[in-house]
N, C-alpha and C. Protein backbone atom coordinates (compact mmCIF):
# COMPACT_ATOMS: atom_id res chain seq x y z
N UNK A 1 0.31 -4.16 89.25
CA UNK A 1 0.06 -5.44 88.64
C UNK A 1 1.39 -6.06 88.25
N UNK A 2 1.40 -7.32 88.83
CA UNK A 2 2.84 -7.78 87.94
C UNK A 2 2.52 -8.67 86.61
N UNK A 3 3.44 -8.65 85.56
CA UNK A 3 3.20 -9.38 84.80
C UNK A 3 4.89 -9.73 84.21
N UNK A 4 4.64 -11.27 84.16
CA UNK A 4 5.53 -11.99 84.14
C UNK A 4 5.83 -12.47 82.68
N UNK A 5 6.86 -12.13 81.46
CA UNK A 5 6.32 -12.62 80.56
C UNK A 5 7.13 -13.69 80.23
N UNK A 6 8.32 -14.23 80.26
CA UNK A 6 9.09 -15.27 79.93
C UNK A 6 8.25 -16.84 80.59
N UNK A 7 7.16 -16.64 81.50
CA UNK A 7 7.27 -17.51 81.74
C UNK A 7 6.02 -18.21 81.10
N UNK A 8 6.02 -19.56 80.89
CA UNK A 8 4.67 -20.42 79.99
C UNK A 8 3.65 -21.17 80.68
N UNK A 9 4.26 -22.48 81.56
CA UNK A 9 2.97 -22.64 82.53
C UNK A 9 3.83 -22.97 84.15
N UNK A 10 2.58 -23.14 84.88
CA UNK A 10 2.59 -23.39 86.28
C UNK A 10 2.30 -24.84 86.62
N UNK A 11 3.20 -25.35 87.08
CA UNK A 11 3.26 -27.16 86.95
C UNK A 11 2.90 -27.29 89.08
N UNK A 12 2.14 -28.11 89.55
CA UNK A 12 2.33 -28.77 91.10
C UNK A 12 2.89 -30.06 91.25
N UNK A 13 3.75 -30.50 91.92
CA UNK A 13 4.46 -31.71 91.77
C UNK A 13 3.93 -32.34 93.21
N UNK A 14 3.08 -32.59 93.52
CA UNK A 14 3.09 -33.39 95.06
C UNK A 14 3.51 -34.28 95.29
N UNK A 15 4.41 -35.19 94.20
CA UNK A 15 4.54 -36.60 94.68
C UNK A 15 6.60 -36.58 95.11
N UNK A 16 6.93 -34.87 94.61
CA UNK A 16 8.39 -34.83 94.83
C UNK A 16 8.28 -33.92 95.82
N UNK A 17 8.96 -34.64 96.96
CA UNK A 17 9.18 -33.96 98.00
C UNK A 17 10.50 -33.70 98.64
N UNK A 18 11.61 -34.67 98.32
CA UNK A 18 13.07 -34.98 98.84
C UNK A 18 13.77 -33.50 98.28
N UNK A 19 13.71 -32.62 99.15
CA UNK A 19 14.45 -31.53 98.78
C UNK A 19 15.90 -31.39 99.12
N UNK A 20 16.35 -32.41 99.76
CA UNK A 20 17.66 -32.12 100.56
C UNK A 20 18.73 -32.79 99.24
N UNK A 21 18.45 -33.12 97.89
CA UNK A 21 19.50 -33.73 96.73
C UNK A 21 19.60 -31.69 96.19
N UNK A 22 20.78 -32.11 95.64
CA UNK A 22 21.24 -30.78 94.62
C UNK A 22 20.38 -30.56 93.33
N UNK A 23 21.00 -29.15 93.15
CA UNK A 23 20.23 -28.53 91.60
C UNK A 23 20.03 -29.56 90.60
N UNK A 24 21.12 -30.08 90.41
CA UNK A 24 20.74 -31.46 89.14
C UNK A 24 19.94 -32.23 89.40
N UNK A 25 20.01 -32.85 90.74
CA UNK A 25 18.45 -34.13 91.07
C UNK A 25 17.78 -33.51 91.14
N UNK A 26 16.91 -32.23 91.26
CA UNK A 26 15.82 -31.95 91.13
C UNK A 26 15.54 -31.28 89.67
N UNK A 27 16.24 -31.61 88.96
CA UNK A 27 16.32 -30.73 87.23
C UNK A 27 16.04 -32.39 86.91
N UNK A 28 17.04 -33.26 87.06
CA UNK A 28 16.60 -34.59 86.34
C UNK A 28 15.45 -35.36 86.48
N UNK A 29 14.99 -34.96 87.94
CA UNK A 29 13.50 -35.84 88.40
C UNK A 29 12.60 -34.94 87.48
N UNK A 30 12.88 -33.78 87.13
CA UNK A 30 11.49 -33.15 86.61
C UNK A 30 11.47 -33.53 85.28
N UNK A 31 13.04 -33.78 84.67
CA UNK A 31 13.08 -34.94 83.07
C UNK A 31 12.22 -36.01 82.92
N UNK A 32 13.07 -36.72 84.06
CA UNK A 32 12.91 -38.06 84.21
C UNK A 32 11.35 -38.57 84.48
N UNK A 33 10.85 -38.22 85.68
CA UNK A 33 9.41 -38.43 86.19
C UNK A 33 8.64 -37.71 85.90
N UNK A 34 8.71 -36.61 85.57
CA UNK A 34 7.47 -35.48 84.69
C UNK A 34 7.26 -35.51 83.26
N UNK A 35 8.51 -35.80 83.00
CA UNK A 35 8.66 -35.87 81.45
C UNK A 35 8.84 -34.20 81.18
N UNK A 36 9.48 -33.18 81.63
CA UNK A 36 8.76 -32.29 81.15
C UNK A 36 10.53 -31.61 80.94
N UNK A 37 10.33 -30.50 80.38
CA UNK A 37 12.05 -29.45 80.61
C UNK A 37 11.92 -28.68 81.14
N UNK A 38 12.97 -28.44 81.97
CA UNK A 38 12.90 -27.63 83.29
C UNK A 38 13.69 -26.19 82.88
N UNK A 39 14.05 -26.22 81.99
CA UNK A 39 15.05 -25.18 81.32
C UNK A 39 14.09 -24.41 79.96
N UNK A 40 12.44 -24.51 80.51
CA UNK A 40 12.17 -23.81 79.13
C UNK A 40 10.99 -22.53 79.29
N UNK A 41 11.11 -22.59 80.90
CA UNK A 41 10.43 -20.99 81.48
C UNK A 41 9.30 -21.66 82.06
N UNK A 42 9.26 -22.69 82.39
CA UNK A 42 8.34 -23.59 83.32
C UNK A 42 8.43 -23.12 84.06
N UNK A 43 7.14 -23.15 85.34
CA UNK A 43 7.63 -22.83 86.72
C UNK A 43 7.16 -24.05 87.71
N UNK A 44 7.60 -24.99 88.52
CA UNK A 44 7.44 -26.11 89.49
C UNK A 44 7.22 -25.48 90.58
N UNK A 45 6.09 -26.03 91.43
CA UNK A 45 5.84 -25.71 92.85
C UNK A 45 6.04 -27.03 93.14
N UNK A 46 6.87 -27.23 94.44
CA UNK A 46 6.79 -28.78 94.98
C UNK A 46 6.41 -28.42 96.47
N UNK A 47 5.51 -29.46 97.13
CA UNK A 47 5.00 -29.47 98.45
C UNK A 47 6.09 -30.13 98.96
N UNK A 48 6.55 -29.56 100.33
CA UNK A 48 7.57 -29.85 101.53
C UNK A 48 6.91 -29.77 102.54
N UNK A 49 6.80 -31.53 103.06
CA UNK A 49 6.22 -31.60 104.03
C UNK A 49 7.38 -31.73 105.17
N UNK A 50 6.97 -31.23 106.81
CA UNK A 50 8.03 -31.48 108.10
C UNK A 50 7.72 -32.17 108.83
């Protein structure tokens, strides 16, 4: 069984998809447009479409 404990919730982002910007644009879009902190044991799934 794994158990994970640092972490708090499980967020889906479908509407961010532009993966090709650096660590900071995708830390600030999750500020900026989620409203949320990305630095507090959150975990983001984002869909990448090809």
């Amino acid at each position: 069984m794994l158990a994970v404990s640092g972490l708090k919730n499980f967020y889906y982002l479908p509407h961010f998809h532009d993966m090709r910007c650096c660590y900071s644009l995708i830390m600030k879009a999750i500020r900026m447009s989620y409203h949320h902190n990305p630095y507090n044991g959150d975990v983001f799934f984002f869909y990448v479409q090809e």
